[in-house]
C-alpha atoms as a PDB file:
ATOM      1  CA  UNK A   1       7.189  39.742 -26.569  1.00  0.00           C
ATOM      2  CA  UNK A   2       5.227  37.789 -29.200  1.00  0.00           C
ATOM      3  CA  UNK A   3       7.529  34.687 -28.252  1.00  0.00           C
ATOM      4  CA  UNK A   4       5.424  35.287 -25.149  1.00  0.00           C
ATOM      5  CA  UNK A   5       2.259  35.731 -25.947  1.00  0.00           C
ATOM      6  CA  UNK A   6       2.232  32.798 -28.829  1.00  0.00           C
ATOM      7  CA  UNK A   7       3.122  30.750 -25.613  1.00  0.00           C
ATOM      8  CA  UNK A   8       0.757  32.058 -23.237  1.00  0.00           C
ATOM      9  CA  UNK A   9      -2.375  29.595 -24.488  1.00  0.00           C
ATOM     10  CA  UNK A  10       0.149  26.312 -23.664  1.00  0.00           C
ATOM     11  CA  UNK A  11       1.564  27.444 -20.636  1.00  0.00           C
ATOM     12  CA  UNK A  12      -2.313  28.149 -19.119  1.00  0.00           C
ATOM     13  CA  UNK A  13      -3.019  25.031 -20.440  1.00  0.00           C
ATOM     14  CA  UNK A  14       0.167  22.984 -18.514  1.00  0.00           C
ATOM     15  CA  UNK A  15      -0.917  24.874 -15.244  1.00  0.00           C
ATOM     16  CA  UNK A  16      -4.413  23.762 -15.354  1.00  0.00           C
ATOM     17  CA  UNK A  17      -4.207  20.480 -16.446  1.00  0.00           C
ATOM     18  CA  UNK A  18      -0.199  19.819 -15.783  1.00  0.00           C
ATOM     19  CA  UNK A  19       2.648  19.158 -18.007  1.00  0.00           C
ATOM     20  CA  UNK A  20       2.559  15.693 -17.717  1.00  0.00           C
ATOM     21  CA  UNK A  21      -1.068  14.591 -18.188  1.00  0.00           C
ATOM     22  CA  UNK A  22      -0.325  17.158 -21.518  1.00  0.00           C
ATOM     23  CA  UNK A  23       2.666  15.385 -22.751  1.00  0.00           C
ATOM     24  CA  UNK A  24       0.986  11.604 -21.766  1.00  0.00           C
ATOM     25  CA  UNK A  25      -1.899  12.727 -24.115  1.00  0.00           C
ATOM     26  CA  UNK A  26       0.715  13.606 -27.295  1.00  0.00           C
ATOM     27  CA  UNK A  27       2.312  10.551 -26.557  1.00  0.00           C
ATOM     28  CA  UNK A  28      -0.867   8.323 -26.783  1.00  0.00           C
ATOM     29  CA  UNK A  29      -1.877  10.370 -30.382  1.00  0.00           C
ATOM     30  CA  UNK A  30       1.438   9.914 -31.562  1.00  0.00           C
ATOM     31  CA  UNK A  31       2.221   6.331 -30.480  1.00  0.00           C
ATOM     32  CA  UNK A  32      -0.940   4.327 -30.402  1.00  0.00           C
ATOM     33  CA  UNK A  33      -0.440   2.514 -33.313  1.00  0.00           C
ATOM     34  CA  UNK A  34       2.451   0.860 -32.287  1.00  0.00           C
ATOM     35  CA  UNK A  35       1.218   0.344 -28.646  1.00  0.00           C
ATOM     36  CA  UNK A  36      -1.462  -1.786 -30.912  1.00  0.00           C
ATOM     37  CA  UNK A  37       0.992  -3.568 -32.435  1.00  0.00           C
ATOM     38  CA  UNK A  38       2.933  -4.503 -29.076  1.00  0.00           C
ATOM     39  CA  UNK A  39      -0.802  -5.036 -27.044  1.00  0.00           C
ATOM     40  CA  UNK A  40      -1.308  -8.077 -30.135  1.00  0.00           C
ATOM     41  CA  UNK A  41       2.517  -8.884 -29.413  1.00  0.00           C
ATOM     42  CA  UNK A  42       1.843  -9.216 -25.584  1.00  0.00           C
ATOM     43  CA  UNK A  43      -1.838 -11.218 -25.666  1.00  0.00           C
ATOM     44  CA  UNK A  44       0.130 -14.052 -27.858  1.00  0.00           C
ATOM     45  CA  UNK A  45       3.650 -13.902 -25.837  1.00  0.00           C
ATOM     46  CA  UNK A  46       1.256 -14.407 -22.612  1.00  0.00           C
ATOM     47  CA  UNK A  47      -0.371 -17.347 -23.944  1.00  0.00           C
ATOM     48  CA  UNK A  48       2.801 -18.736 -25.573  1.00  0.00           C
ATOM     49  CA  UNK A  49       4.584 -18.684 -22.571  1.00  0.00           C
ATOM     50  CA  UNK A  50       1.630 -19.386 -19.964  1.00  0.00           C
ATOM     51  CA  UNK A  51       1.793 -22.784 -22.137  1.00  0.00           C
ATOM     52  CA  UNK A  52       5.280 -23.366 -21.547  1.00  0.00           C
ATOM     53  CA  UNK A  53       4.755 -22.764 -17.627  1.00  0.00           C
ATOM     54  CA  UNK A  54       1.710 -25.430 -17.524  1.00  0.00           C
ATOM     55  CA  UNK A  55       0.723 -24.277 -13.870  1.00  0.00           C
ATOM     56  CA  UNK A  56       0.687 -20.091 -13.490  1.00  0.00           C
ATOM     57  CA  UNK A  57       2.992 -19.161 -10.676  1.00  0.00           C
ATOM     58  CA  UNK A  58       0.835 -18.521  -7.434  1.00  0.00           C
ATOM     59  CA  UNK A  59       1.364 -16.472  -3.946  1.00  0.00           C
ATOM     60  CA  UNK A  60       0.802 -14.187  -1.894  1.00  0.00           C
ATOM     61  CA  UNK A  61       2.530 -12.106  -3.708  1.00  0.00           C
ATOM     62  CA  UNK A  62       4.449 -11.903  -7.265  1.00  0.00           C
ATOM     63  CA  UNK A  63       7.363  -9.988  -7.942  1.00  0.00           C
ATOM     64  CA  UNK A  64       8.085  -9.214 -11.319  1.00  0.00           C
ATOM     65  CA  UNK A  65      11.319  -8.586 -12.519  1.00  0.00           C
ATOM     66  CA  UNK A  66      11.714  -7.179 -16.359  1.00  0.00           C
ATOM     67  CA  UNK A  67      15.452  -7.307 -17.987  1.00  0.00           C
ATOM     68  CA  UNK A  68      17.594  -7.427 -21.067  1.00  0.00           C
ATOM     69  CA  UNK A  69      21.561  -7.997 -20.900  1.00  0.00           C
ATOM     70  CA  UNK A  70      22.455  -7.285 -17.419  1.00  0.00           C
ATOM     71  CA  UNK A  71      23.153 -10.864 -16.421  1.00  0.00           C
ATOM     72  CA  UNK A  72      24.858  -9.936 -13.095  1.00  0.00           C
ATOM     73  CA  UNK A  73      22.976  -7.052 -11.999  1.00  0.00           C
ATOM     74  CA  UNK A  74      19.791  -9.623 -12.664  1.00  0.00           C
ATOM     75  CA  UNK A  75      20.961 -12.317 -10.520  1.00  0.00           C
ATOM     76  CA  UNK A  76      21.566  -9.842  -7.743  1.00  0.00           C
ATOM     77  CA  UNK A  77      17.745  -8.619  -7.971  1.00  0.00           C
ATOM     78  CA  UNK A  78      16.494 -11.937  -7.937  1.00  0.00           C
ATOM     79  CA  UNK A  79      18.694 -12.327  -4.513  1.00  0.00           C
ATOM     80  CA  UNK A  80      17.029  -9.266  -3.108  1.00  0.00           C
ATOM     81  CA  UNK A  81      13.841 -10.719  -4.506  1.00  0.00           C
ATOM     82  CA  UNK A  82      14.007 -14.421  -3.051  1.00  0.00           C
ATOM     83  CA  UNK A  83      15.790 -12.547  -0.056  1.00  0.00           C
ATOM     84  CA  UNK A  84      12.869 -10.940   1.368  1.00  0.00           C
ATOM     85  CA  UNK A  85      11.607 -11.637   5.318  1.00  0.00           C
ATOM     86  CA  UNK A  86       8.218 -12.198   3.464  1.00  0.00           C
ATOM     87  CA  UNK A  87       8.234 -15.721   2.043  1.00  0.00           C
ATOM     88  CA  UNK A  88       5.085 -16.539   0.230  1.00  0.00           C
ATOM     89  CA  UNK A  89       5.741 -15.220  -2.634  1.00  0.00           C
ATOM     90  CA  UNK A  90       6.705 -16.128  -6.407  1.00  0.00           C
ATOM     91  CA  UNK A  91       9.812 -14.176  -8.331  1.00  0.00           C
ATOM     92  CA  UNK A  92       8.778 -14.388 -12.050  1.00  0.00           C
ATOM     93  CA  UNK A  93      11.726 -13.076 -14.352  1.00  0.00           C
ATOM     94  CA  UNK A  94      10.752 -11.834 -18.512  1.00  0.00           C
ATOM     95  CA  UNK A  95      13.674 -10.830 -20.542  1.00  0.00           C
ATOM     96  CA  UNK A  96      12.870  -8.743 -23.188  1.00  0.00           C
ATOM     97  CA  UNK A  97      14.304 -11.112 -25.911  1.00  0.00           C
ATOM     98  CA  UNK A  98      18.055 -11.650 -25.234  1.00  0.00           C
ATOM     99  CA  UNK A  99      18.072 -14.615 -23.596  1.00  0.00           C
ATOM    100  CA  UNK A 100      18.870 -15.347 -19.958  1.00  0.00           C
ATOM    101  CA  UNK A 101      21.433 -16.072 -17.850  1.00  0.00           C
ATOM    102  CA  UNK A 102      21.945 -18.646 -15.347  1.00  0.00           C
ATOM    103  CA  UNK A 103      19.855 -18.220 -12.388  1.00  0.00           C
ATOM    104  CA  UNK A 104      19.509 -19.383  -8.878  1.00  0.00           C
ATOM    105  CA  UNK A 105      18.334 -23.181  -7.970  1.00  0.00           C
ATOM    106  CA  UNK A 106      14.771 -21.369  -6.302  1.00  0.00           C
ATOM    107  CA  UNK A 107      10.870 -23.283  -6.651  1.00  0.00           C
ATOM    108  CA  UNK A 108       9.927 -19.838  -6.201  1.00  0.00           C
ATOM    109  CA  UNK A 109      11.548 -18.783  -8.711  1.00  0.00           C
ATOM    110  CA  UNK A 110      10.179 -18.448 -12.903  1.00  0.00           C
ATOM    111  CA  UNK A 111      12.306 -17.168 -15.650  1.00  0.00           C
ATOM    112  CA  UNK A 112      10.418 -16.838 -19.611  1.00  0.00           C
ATOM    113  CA  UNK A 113      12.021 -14.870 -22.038  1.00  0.00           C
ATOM    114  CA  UNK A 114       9.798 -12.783 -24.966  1.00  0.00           C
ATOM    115  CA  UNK A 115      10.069 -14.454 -28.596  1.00  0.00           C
ATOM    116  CA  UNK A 116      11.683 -11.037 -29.616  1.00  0.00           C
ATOM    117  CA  UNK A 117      12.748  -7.747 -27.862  1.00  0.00           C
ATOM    118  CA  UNK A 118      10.368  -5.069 -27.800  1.00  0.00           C
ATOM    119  CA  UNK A 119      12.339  -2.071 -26.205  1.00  0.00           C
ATOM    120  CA  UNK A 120       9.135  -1.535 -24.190  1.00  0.00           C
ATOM    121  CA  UNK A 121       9.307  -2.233 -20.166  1.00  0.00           C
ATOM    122  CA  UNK A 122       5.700  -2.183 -20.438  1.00  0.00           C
ATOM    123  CA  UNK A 123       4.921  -4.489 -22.214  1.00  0.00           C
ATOM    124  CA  UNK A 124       7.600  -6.972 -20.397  1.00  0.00           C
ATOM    125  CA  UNK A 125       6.358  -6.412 -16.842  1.00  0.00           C
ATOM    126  CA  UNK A 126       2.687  -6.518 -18.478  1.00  0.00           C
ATOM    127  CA  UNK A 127       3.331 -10.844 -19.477  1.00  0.00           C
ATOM    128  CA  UNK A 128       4.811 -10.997 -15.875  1.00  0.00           C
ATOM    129  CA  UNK A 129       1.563  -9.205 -14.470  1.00  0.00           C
ATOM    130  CA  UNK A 130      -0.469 -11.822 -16.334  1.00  0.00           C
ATOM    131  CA  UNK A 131       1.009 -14.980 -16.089  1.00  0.00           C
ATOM    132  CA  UNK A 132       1.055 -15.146 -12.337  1.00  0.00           C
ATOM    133  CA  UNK A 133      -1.665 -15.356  -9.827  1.00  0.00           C
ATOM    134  CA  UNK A 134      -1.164 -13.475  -6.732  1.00  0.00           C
ATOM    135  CA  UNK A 135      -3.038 -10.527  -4.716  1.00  0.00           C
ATOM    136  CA  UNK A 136      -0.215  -8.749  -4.502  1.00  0.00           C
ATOM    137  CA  UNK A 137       2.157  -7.723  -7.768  1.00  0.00           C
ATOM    138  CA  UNK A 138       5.394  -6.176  -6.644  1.00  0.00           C
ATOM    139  CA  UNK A 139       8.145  -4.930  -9.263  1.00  0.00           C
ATOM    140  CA  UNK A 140      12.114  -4.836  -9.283  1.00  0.00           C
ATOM    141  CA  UNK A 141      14.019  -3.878 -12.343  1.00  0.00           C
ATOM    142  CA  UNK A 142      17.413  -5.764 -12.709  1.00  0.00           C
ATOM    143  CA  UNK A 143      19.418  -2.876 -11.519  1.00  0.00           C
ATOM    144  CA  UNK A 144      17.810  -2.214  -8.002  1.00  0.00           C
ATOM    145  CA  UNK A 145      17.465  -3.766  -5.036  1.00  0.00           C
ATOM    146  CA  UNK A 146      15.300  -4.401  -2.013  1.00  0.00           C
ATOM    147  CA  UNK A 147      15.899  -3.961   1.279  1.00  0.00           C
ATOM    148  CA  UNK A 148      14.699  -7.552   3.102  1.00  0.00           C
ATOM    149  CA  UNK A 149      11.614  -6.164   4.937  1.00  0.00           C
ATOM    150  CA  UNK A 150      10.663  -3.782   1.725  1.00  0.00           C
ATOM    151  CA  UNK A 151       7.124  -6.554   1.169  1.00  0.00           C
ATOM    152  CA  UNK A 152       6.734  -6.660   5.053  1.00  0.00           C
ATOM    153  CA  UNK A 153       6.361  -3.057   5.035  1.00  0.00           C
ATOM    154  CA  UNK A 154       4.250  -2.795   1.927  1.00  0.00           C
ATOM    155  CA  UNK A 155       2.182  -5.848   2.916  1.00  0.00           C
ATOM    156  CA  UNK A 156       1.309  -4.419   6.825  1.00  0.00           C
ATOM    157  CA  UNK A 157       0.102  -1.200   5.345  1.00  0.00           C
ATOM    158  CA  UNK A 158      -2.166  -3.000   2.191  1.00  0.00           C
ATOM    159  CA  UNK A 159      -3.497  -5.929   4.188  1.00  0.00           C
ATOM    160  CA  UNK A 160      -5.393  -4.783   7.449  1.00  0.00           C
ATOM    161  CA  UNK A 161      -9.351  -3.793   6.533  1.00  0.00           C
ATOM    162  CA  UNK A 162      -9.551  -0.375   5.107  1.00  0.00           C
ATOM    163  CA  UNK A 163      -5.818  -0.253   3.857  1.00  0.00           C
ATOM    164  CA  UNK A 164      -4.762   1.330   1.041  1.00  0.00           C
ATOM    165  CA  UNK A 165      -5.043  -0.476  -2.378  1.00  0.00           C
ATOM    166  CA  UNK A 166      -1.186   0.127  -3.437  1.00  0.00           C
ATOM    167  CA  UNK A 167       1.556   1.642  -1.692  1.00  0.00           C
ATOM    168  CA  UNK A 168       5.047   2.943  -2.346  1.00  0.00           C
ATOM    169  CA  UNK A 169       8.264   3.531  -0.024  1.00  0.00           C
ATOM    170  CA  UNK A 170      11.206   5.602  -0.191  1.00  0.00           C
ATOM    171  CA  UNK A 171      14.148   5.415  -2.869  1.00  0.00           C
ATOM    172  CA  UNK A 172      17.616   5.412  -1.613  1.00  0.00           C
ATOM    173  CA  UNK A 173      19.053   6.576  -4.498  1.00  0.00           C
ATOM    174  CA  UNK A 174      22.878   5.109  -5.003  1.00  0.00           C
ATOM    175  CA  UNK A 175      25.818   6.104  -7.162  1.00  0.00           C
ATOM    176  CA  UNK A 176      27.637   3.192  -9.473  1.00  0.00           C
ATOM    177  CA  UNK A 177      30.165   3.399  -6.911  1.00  0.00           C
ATOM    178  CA  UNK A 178      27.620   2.806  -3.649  1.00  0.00           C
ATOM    179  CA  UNK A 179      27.445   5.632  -2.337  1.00  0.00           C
ATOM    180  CA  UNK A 180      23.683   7.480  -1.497  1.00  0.00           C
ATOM    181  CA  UNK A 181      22.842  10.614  -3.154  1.00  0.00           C
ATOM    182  CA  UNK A 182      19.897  11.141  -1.578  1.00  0.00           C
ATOM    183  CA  UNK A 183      16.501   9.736  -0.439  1.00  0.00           C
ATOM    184  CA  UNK A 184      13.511  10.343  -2.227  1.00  0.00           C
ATOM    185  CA  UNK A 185      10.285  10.526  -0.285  1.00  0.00           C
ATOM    186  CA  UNK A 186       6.995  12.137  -1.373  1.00  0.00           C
ATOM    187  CA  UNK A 187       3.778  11.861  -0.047  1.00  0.00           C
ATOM    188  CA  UNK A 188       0.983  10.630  -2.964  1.00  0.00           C
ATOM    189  CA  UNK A 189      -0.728  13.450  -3.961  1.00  0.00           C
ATOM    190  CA  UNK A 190      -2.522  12.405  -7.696  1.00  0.00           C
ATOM    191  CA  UNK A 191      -2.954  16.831  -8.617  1.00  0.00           C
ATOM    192  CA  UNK A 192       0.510  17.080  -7.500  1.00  0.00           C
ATOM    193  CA  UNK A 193       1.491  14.232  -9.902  1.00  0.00           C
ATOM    194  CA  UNK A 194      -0.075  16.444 -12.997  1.00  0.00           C
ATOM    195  CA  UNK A 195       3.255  18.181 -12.944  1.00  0.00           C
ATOM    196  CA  UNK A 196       5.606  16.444 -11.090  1.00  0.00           C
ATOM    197  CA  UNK A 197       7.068  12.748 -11.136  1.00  0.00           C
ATOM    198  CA  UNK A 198       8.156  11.688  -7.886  1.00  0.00           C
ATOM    199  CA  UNK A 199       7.922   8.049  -7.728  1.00  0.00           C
ATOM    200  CA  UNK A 200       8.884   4.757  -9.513  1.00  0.00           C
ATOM    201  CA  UNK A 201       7.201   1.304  -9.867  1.00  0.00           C
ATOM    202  CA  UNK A 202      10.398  -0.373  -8.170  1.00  0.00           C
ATOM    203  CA  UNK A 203       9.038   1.033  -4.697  1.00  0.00           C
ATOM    204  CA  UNK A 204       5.228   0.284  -5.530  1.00  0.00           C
ATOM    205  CA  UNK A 205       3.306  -3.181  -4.108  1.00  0.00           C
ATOM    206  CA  UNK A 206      -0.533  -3.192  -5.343  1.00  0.00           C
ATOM    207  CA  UNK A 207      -3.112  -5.236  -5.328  1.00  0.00           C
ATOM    208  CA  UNK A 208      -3.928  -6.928  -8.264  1.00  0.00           C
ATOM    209  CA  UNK A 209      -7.167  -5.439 -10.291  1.00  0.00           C
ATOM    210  CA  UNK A 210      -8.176  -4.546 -13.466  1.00  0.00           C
ATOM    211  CA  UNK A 211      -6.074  -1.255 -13.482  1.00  0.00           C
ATOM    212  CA  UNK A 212      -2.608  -2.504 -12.759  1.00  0.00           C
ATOM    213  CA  UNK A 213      -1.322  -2.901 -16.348  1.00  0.00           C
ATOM    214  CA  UNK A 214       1.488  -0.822 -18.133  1.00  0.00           C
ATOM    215  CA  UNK A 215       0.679   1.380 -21.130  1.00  0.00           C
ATOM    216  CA  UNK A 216       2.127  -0.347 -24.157  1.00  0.00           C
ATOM    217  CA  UNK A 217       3.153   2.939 -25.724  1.00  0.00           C
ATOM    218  CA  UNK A 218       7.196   2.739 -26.543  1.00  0.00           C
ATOM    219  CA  UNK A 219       9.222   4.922 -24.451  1.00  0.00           C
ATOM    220  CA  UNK A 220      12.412   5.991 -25.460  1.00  0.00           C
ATOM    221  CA  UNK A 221      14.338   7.811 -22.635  1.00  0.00           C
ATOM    222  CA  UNK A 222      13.403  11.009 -24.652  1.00  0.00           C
ATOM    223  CA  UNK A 223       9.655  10.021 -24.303  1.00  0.00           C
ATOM    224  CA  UNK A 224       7.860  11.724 -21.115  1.00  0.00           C
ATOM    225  CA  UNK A 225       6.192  11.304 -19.001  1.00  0.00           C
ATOM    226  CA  UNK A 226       7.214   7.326 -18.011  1.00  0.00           C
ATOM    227  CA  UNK A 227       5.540   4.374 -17.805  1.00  0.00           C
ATOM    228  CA  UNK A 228       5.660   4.543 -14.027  1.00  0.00           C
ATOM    229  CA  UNK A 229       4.004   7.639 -13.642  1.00  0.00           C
ATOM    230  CA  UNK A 230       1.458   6.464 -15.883  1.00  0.00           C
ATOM    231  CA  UNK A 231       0.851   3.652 -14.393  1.00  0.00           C
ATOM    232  CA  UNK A 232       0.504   4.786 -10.661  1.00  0.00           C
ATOM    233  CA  UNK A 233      -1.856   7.955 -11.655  1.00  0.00           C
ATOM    234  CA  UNK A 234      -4.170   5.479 -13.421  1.00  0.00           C
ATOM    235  CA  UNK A 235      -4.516   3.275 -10.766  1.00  0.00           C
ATOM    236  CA  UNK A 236      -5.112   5.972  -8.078  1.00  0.00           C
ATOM    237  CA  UNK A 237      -7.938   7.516 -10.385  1.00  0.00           C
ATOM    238  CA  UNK A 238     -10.374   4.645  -8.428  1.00  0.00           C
ATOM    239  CA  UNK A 239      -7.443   3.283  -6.038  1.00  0.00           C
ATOM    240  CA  UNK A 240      -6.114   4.321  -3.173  1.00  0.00           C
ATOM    241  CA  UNK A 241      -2.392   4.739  -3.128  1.00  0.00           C
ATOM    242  CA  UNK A 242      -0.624   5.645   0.030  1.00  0.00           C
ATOM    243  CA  UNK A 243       3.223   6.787   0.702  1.00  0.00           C
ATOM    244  CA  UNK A 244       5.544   4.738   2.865  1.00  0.00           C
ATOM    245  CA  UNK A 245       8.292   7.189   3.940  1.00  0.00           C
ATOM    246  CA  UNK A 246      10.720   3.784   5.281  1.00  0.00           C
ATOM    247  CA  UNK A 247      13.187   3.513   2.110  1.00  0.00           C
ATOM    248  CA  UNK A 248      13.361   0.256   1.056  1.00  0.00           C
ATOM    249  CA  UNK A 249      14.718   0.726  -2.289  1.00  0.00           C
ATOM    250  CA  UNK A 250      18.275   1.166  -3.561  1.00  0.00           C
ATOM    251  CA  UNK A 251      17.920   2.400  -6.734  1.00  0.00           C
ATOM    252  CA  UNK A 252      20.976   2.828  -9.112  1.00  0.00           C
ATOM    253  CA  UNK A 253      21.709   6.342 -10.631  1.00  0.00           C
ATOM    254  CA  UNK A 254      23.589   5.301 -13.249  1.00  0.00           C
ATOM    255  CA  UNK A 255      24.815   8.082 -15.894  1.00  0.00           C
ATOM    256  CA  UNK A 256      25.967   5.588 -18.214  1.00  0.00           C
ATOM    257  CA  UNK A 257      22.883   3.928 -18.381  1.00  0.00           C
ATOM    258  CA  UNK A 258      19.002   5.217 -18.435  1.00  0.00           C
ATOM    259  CA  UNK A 259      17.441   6.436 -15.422  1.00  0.00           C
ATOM    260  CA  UNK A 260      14.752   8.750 -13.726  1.00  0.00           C
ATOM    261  CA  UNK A 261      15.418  11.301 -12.976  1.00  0.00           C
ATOM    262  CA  UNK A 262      12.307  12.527 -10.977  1.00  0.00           C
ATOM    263  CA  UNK A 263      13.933  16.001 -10.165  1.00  0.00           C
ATOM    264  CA  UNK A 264      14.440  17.330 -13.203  1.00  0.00           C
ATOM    265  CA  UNK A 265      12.514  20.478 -14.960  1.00  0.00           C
ATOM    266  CA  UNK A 266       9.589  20.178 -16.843  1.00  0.00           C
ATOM    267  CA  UNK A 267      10.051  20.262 -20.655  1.00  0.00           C
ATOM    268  CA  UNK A 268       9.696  24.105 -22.201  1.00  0.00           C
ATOM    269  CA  UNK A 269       8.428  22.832 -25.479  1.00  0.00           C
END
């Protein structure tokens, strides 16, 4: 009984304000200075490497694709990536410090690799954000893949006049050993998103403004909520984001590996 009622004052507070808007601010007391420390680490990787490219990478519409040490998996992103029905685009690959494999022959294509790793996906797609030029940023991590049409579909919903600012389409979720587990598809709802995570940056196309940046906090996979679902609910706060039920995505539920998992409970602590 007192269990209970020493709880009571949090759990009023998680259903007003939601768990994860609750959790994002501990994580932004308890991490900031080190999100300082990687936002210094960022500005001079950006300009080291925006050197080493000469001439930033320009399209329609830039793909970013963060990795470390999946050499393989990689080059089949960048296949699903230089694969798409949408041509005018650029592919721009950062590896979080390892180095990077051998890639395919592409002029669309741009691979830079961080001085160091930072263990912060952040902060990786955040140098691919800003060293290309586009009006559309798309992102892949290099276990996924895209269906072919998934930028037609994202592109015919943002680009007619009074389209959304960002959309995102359906995951089919895969097991390592290809088959689907399920599809997840949830219409954008930002109060909903307070206490529930139901979408992920690999199925999100937006157009490029001053909002679409990653937090720089460091996420281990115990760390919640995730960059994603920061990201998106920032950007709708003044943008509008709108749900594209066609899944485009294949996106690898791995249990070997990290993943989201968007369905789980929400933390009792």
């Amino acid at each position: 009984m007192m269990r209970r009622i020493a709880r009571a004052p949090w759990e009023l507070l998680k259903r007003t304000f939601g768990w994860l808007v609750l959790f994002e601010a501990r994580n932004k007391l308890l991490l900031a200075p080190s999100a300082l420390r990687l936002r210094r680490f960022e500005d001079t990787e950006t300009a080291r490497l925006a050197a080493v490219l000469v001439r930033p990478p320009a399209a329609r519409v830039a793909t970013v694709i963060a990795t470390h040490r999946r050499p393989e998996a990689l080059r089949a992103a960048v296949r699903s990536a230089l694969g798409q029905t949408v041509t005018d685009q650029v592919v721009i690959v950062v590896d979080d410090g390892a180095g990077l494999p051998g890639l395919p022959a592409d002029p669309r294509l741009f691979a830079v690799s961080l001085a160091r790793n930072t263990a912060t996906a952040g902060v990786v797609r955040n140098v691919g954000i800003r060293l290309t030029r586009s009006r559309y940023v798309a992102f892949l991590d290099d276990d996924n893949l895209w269906e072919p049409d998934h930028l037609e579909q994202a592109l015919a919903a943002l680009e007619p006049a009074g389209g959304p600012d960002a959309v995102y389409t359906a995951l089919r979720r895969v097991l390592p050993d290809g088959t689907e587990r399920d599809v997840l598809s949830v219409p954008f709802d930002r109060r909903r998103a307070a206490h529930e995570a139901f979408l992920d940056t690999n199925a999100f196309v937006a157009r490029r403004n001053r909002s679409l940046y990653f937090s720089r906090l460091r996420r281990t996979p115990e760390v919640l909520p995730r960059e994603d679902w920061e990201l998106v609910r920032r950007y709708a706060r003044r943008h509008e984001v709108r749900h594209l039920p066609r899944p485009t995505v294949r996106y690898l539920v791995n249990p070997d590996s990290f993943y989201t998992a968007w369905d789980g409970p929400a933390p009792t602590g």
